[in-house]
N, C-alpha and C. Protein backbone atom coordinates (compact mmCIF):
# COMPACT_ATOMS: atom_id res chain seq x y z
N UNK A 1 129.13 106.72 77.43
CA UNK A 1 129.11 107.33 76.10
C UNK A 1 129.24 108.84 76.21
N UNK A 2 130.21 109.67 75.66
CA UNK A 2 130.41 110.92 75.52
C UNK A 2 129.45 111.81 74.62
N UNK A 3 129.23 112.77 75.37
CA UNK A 3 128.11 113.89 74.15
C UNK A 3 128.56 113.61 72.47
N UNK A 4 129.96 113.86 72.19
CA UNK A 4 130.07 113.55 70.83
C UNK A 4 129.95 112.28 70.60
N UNK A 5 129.87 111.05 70.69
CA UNK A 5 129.44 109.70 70.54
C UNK A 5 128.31 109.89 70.56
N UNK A 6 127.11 110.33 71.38
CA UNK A 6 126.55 110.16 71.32
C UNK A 6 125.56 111.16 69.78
N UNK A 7 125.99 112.50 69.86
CA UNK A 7 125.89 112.99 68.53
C UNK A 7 125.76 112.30 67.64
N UNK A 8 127.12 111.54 67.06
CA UNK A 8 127.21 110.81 65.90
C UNK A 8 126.38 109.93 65.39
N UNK A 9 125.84 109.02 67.00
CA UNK A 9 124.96 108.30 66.57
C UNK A 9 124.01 108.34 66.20
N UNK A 10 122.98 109.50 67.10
CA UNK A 10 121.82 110.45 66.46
C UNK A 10 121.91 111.01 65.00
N UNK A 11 123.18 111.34 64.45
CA UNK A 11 123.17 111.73 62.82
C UNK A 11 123.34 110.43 62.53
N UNK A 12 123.92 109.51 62.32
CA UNK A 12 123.80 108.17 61.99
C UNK A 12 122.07 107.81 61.78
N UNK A 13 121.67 107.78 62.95
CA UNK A 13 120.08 107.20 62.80
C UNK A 13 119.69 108.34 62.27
N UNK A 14 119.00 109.31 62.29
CA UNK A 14 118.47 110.33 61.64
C UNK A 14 118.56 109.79 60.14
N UNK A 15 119.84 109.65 59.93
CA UNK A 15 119.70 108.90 58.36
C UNK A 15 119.64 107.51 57.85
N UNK A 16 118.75 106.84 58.78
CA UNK A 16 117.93 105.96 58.40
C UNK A 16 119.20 104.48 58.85
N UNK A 17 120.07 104.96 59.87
CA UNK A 17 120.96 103.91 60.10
C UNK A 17 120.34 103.25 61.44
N UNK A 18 120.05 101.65 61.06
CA UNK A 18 119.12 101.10 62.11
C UNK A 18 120.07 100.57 63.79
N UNK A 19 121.58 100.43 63.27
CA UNK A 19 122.48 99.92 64.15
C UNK A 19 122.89 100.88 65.04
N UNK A 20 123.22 102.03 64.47
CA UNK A 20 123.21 103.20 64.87
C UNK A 20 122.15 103.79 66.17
N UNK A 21 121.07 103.20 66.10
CA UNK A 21 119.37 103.39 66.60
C UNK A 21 119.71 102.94 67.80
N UNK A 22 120.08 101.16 67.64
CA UNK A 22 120.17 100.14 68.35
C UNK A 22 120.71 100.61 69.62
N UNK A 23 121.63 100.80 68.96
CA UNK A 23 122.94 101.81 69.97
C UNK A 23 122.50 102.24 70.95
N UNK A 24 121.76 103.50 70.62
CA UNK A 24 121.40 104.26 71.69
C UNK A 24 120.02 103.57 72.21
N UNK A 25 118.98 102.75 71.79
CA UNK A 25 118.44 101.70 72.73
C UNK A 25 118.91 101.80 73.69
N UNK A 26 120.42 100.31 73.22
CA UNK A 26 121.49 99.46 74.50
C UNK A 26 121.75 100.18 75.08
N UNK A 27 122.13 102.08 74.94
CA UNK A 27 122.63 102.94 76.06
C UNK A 27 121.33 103.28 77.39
N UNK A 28 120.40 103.91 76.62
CA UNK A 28 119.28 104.40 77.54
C UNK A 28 118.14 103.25 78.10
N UNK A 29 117.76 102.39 77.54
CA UNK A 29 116.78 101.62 77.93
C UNK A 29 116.62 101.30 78.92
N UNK A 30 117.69 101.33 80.07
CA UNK A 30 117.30 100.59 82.15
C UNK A 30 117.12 101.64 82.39
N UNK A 31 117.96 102.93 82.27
CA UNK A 31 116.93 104.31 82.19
C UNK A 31 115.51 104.84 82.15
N UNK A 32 115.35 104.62 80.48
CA UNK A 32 114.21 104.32 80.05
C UNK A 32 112.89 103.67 80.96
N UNK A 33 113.06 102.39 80.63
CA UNK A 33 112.42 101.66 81.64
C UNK A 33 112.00 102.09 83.04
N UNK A 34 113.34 102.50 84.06
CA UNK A 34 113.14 102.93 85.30
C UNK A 34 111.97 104.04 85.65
N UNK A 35 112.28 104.81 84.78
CA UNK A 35 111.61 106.19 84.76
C UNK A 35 110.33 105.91 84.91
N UNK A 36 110.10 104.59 83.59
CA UNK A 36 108.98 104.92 83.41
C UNK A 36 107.94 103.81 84.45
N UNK A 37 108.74 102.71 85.30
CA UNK A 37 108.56 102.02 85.98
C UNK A 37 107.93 102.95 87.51
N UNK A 38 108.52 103.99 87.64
CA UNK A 38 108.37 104.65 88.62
C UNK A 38 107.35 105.51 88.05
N UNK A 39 106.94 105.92 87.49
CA UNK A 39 105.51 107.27 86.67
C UNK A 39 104.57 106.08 87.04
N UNK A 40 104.58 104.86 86.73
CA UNK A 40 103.24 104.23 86.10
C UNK A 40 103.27 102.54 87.47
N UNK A 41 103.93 102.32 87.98
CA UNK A 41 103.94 101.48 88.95
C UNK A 41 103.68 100.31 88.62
N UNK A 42 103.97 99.61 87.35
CA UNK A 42 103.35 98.64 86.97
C UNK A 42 104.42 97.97 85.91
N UNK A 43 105.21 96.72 86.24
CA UNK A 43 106.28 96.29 84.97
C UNK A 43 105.75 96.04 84.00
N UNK A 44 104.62 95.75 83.61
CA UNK A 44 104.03 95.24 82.13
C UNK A 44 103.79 96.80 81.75
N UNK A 45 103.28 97.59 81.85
CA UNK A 45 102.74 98.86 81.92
C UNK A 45 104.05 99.80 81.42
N UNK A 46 105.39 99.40 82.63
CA UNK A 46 106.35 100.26 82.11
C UNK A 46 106.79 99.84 80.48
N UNK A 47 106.80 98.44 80.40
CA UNK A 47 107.57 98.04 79.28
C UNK A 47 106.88 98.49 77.91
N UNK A 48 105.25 98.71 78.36
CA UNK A 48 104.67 98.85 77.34
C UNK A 48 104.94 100.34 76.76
N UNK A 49 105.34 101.43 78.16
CA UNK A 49 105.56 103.05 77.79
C UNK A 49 106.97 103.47 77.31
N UNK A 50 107.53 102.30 77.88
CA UNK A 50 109.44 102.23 77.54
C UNK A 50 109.02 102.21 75.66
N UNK A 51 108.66 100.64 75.39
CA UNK A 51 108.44 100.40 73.92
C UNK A 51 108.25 101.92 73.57
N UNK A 52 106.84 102.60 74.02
CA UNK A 52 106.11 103.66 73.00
C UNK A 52 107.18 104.19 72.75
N UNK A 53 107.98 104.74 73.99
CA UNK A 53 108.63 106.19 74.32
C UNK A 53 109.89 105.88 73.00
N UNK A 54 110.50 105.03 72.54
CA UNK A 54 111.49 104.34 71.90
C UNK A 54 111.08 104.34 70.55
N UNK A 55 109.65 104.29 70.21
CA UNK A 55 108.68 103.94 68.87
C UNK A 55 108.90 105.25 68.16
N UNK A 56 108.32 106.55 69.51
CA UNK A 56 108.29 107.59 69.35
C UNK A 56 109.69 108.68 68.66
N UNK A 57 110.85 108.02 69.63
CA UNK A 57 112.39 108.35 69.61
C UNK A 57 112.63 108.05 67.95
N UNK A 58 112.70 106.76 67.22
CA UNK A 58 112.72 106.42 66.40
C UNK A 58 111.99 107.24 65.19
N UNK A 59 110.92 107.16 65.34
CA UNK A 59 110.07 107.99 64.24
C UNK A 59 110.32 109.46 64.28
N UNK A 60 110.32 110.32 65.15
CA UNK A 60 110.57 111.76 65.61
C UNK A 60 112.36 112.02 65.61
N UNK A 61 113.25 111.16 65.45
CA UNK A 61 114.57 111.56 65.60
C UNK A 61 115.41 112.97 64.67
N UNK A 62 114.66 112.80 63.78
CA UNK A 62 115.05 113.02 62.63
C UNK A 62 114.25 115.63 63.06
N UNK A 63 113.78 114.97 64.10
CA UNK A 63 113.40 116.85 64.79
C UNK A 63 114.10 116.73 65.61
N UNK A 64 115.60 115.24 66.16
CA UNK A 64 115.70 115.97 67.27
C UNK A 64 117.32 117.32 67.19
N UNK A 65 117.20 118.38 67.64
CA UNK A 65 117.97 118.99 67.06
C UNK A 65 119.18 119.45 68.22
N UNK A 66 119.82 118.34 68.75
CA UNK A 66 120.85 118.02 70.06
C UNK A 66 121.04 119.23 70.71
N UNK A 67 119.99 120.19 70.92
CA UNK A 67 120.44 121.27 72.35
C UNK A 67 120.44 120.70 73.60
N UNK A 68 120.03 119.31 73.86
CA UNK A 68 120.22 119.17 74.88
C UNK A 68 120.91 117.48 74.84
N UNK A 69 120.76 116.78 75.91
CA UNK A 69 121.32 115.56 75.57
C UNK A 69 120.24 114.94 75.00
N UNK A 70 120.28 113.47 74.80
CA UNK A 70 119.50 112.65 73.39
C UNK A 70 118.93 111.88 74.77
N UNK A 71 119.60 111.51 75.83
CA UNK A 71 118.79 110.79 77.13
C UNK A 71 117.98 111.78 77.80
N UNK A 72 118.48 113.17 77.53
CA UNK A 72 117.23 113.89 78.58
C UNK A 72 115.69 114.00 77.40
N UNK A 73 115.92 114.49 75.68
CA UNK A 73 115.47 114.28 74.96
C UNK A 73 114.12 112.97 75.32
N UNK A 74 114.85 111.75 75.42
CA UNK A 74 114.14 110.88 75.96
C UNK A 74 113.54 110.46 76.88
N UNK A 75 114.01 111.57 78.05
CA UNK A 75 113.37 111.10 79.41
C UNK A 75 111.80 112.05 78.97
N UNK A 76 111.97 113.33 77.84
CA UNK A 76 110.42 113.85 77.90
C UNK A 76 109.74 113.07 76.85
N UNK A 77 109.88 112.49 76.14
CA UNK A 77 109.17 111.05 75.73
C UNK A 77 108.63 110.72 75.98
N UNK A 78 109.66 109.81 77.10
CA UNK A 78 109.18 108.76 78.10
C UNK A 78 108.01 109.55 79.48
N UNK A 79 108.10 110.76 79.60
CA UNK A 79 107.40 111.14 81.09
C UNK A 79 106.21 111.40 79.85
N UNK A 80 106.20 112.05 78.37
CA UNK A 80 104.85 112.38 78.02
C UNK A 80 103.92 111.61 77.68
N UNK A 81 104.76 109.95 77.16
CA UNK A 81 103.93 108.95 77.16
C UNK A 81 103.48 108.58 78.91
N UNK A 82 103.99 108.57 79.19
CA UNK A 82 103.59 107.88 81.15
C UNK A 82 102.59 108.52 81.29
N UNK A 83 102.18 110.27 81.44
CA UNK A 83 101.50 111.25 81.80
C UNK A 83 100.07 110.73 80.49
N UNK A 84 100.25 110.48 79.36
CA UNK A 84 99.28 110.51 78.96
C UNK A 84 98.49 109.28 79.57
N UNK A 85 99.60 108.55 79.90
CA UNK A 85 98.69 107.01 80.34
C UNK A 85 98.42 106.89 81.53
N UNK A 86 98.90 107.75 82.65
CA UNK A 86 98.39 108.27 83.43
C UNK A 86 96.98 108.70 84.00
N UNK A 87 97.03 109.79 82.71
CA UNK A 87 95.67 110.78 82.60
C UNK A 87 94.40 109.74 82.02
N UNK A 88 94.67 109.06 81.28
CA UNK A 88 93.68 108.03 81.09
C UNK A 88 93.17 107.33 81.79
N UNK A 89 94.06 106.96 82.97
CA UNK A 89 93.71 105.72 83.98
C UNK A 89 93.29 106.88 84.72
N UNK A 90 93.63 107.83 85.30
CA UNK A 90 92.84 108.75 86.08
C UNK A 90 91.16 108.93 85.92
N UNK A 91 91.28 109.10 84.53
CA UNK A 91 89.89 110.07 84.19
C UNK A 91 88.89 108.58 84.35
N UNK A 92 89.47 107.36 83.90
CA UNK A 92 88.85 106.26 83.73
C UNK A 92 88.52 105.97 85.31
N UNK A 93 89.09 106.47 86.39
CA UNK A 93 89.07 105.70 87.83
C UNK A 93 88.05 106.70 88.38
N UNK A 94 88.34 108.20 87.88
CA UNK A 94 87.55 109.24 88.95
C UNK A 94 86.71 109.82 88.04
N UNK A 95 86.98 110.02 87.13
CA UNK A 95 85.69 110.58 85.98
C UNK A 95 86.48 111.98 85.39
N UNK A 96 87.22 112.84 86.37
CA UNK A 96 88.13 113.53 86.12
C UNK A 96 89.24 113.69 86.79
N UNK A 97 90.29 114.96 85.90
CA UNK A 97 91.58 115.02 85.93
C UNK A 97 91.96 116.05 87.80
N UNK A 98 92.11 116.12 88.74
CA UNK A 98 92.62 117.10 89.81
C UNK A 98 93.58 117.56 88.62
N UNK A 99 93.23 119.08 88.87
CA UNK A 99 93.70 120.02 87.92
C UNK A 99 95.30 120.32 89.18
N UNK A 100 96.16 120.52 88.43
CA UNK A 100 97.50 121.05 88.86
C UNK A 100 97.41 122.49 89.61
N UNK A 101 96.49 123.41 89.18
CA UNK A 101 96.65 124.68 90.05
C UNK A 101 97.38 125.46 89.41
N UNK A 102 97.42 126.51 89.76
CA UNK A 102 98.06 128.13 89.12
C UNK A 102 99.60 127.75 89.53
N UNK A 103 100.32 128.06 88.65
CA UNK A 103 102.07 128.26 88.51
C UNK A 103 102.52 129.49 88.73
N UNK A 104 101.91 130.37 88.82
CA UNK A 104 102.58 131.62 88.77
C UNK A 104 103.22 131.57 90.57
N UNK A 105 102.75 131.00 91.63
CA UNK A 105 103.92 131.14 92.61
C UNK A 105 105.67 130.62 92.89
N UNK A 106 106.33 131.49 92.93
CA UNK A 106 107.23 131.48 92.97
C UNK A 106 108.12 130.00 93.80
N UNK A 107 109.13 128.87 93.68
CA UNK A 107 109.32 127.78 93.87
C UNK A 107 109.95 127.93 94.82
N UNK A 108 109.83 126.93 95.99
CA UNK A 108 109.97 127.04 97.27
C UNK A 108 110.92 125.58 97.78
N UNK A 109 111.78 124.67 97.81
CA UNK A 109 112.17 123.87 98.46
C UNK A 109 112.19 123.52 100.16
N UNK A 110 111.43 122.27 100.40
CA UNK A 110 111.49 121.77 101.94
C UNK A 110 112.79 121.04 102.49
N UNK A 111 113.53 121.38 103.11
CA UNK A 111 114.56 120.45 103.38
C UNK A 111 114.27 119.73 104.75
N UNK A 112 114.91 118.16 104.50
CA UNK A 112 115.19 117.79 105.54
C UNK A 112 116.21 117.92 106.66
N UNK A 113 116.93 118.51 107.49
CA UNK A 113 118.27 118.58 107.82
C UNK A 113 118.46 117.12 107.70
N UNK A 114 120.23 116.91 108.37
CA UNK A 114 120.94 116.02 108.10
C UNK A 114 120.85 115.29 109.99
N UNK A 115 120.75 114.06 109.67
CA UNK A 115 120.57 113.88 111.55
C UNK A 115 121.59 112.48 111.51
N UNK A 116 122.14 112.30 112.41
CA UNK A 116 122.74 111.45 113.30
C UNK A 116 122.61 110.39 112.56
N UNK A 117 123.11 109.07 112.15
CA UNK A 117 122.38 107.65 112.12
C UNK A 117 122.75 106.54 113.33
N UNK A 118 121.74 107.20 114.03
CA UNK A 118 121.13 106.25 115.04
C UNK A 118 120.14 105.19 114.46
N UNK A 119 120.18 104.00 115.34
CA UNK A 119 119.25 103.38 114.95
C UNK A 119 117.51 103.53 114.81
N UNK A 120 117.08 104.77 115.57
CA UNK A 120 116.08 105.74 115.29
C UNK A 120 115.85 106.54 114.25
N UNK A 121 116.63 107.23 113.72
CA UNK A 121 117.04 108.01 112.82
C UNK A 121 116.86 107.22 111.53
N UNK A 122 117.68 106.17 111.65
CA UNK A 122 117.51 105.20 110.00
C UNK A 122 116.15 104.18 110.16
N UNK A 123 115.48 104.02 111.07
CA UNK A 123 114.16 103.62 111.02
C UNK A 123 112.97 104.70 110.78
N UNK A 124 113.26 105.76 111.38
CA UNK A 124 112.59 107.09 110.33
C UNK A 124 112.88 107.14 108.99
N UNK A 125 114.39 107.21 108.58
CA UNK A 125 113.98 107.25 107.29
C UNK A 125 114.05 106.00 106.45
N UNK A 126 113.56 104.82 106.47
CA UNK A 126 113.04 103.96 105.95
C UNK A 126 111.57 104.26 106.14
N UNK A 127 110.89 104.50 106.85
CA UNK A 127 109.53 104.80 107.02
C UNK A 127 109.10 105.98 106.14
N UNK A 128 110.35 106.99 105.98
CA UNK A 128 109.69 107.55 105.31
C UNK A 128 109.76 107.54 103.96
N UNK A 129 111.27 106.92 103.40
CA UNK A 129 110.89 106.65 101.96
C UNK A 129 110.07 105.66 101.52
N UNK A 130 109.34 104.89 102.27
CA UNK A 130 108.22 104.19 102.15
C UNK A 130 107.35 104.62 102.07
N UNK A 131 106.71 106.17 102.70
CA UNK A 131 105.77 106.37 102.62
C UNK A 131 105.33 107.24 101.61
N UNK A 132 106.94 107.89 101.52
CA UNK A 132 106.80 108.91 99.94
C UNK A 132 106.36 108.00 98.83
N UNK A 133 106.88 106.68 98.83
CA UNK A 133 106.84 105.75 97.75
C UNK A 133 105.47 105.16 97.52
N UNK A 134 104.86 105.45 98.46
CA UNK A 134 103.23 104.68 98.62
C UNK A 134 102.45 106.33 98.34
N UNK A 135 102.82 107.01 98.92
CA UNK A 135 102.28 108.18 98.68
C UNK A 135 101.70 109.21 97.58
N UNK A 136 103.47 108.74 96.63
CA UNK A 136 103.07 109.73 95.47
C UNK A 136 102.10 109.09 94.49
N UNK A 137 101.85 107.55 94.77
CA UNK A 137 100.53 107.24 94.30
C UNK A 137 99.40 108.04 93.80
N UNK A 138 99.19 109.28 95.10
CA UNK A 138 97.94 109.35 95.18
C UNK A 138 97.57 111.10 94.54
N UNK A 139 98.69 111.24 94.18
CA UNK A 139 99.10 112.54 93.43
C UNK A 139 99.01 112.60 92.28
N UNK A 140 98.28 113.95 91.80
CA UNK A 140 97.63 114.23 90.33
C UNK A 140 98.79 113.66 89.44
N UNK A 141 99.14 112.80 88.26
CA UNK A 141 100.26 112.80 87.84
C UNK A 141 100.79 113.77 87.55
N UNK A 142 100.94 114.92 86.85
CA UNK A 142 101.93 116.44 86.91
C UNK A 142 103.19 116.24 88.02
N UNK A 143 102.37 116.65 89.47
CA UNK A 143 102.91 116.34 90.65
C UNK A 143 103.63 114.95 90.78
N UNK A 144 103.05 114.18 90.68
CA UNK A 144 104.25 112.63 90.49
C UNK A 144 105.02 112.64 89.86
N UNK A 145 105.00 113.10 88.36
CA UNK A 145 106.30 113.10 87.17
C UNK A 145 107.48 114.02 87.56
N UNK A 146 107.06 115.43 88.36
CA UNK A 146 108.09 116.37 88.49
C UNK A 146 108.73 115.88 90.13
N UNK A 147 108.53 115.12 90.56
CA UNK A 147 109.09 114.71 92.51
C UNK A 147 109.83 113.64 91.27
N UNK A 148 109.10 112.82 90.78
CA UNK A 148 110.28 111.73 90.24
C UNK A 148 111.36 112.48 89.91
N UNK A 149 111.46 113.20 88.54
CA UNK A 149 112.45 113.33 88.20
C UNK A 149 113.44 114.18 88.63
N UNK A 150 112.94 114.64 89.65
CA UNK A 150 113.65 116.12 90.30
C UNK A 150 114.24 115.21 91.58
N UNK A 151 113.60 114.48 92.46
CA UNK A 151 114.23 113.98 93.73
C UNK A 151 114.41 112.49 93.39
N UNK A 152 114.10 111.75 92.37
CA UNK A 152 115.04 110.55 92.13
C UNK A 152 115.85 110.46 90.82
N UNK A 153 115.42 110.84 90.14
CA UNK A 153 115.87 111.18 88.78
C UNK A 153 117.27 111.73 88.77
N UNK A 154 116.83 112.72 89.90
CA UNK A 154 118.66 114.12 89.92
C UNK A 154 118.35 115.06 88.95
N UNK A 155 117.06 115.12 87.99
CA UNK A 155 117.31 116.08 87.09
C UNK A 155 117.59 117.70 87.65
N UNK A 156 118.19 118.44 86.56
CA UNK A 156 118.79 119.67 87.06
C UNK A 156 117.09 120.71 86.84
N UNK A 157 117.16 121.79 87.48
CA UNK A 157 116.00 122.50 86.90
C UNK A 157 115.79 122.75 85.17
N UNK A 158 117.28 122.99 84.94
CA UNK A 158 117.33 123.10 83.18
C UNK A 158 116.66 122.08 82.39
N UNK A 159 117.22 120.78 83.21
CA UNK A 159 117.01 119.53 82.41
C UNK A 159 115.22 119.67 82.76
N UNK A 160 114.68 119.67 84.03
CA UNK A 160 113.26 119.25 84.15
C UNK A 160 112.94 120.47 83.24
N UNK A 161 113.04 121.46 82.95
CA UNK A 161 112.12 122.46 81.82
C UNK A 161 112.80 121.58 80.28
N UNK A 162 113.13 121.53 80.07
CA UNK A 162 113.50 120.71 78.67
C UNK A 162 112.81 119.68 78.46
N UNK A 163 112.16 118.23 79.63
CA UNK A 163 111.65 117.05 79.50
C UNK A 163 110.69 117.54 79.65
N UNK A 164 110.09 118.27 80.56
CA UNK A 164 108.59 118.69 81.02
C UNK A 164 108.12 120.26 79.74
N UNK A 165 108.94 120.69 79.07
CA UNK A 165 108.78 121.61 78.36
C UNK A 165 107.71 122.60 78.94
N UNK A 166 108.67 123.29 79.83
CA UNK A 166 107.97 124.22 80.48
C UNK A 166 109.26 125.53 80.90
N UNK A 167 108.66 126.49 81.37
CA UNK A 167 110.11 127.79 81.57
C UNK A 167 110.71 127.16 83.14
N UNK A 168 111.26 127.59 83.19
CA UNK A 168 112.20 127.20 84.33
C UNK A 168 111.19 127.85 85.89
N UNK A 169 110.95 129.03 85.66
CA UNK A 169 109.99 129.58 86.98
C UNK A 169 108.79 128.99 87.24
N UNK A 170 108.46 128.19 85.99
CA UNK A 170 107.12 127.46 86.31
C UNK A 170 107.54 126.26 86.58
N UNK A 171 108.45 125.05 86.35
CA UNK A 171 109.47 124.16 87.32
C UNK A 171 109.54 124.36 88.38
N UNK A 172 109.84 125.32 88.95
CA UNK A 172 110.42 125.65 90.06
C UNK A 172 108.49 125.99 91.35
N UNK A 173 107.84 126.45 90.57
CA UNK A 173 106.33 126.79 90.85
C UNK A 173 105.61 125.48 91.04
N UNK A 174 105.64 124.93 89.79
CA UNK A 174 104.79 123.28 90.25
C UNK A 174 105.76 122.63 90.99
N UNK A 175 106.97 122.30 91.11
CA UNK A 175 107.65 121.83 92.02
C UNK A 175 107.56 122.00 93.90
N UNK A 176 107.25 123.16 93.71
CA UNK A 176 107.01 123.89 95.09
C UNK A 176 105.74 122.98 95.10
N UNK A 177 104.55 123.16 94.62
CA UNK A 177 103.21 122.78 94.82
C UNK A 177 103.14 120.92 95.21
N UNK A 178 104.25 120.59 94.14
CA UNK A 178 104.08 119.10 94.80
C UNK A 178 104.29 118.56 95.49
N UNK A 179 105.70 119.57 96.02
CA UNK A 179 106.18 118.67 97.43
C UNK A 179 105.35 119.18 98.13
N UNK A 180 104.54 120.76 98.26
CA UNK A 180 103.55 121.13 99.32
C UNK A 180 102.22 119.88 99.39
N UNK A 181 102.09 119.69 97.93
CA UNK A 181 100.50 118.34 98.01
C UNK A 181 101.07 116.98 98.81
N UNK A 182 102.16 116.66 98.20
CA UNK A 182 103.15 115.36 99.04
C UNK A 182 102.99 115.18 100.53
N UNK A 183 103.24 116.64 101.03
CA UNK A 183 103.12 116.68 102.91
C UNK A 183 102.02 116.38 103.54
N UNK A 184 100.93 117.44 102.38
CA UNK A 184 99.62 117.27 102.92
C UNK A 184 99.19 115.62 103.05
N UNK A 185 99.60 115.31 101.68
CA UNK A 185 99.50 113.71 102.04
C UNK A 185 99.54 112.67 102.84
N UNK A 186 101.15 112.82 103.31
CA UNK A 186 101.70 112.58 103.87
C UNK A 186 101.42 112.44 105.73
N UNK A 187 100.91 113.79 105.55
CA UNK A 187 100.03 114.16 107.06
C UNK A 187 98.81 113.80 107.20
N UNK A 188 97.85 112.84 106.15
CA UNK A 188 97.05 112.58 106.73
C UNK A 188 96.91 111.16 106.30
N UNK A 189 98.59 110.25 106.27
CA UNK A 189 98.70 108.67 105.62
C UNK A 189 98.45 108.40 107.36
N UNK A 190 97.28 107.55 107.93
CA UNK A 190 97.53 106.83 108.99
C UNK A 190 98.39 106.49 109.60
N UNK A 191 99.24 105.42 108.40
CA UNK A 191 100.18 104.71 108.77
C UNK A 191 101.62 105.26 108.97
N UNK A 192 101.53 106.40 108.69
CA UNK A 192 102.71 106.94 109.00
C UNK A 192 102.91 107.70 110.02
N UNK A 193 103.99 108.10 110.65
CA UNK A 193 104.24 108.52 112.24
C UNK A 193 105.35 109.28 112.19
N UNK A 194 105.82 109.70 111.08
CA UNK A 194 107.04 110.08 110.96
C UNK A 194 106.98 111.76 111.48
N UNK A 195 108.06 112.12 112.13
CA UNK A 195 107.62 113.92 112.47
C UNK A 195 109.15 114.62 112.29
N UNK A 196 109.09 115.59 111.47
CA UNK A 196 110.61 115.99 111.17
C UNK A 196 110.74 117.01 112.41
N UNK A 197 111.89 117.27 112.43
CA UNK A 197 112.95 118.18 113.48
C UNK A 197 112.31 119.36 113.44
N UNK A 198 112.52 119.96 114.83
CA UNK A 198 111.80 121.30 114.98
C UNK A 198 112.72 122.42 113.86
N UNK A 199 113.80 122.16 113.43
CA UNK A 199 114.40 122.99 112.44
C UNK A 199 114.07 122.77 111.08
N UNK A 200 113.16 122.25 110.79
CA UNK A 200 112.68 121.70 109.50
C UNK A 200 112.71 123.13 108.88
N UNK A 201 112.76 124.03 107.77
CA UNK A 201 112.61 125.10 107.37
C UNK A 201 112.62 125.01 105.33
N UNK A 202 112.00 126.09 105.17
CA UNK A 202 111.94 126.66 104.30
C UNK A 202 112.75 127.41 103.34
N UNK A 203 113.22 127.49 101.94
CA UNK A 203 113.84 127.99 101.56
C UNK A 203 113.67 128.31 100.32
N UNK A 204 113.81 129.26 99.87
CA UNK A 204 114.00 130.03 98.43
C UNK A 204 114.97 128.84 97.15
């Protein structure tokens, strides 16, 4: 579906056209869903935040005012319903929220280099997207919502300040912080053994 298709349909529903609505459902919803399958780890759970996020789309359409796309529109929906249901099951499990931390540092990316695929090499990284995947479990949600949508998602920094409604330097700030909480994690999962390349480095 093209930005102007997709326009039309948003003025379509905005004025109370239900087929029109449908539409963009049938477009975004495995989207939808995914996103929110991955925030909340749970298929009954996602379907229930997919529904909200869609309840929400529906009733609120009519503010949405297309500066950006109508699916990224929806992916902050969908992450603000997840995050709230999130924060609930949090506060309900530990009593409170692990606060996110100060934003004002400047955003930092870890890279992996690129290595060989040896049969070593691709048993590392199966181990390790396993362990990111078990991992970000255990991360304040903030930190889980912005690794999703930034390293599986593909979102652009523009797009994550638009869904996460935040400035772009503070994206780039909690972003830094989560993949820094992720490692720490990471470094002290038992089960994992994984050790990156002595060129592992840092970057602006």
């Amino acid at each position: 579906m093209t930005r102007e298709d997709e326009k039309r349909l948003v003025e379509k529903a905005s004025g109370g056209d239900a087929a029109a609505f449908e539409t963009l459902v049938a477009e975004n919803q495995t989207r939808v869903y995914n996103l929110a399958l991955r925030l909340v780890g749970n298929e009954q759970d996602a379907l229930d935040m997919s529904q909200e996020a869609f309840i929400k789309a529906f009733t609120y359409i009519g503010s949405f005012r297309g500066e950006s796309r109508f699916s990224v529109w929806l992916y902050r929906l969908t992450t603000n319903v997840c995050l709230d249901f999130l924060r609930s099951q949090s506060r309900r499990a530990h009593g409170s929220l692990t606060q996110a931390g100060d934003e004002d540092e400047e955003g930092r990316e870890l890279e992996i280099p690129d290595e060989r695929f040896t049969p070593q090499s691709m048993a590392e990284r199966r181990e390790l997207r396993e362990a990111v995947r078990r991992n970000l479990e255990k991360l304040p949600p903030d930190y889980k919502a912005i690794l999703i949508l930034r390293e599986i998602e593909a979102l652009s920094y523009e797009e994550l300040a638009e869904t996460l409604d935040l400035q772009q330097g503070t994206v780039k700030s909690r972003l830094f912080r989560a993949r820094k909480k992720l490692c720490q994690v990471l470094l002290s999962d038992r089960n994992f053994s994984y050790e990156p390349s002595s060129n592992t480095r840092e970057e602006v």
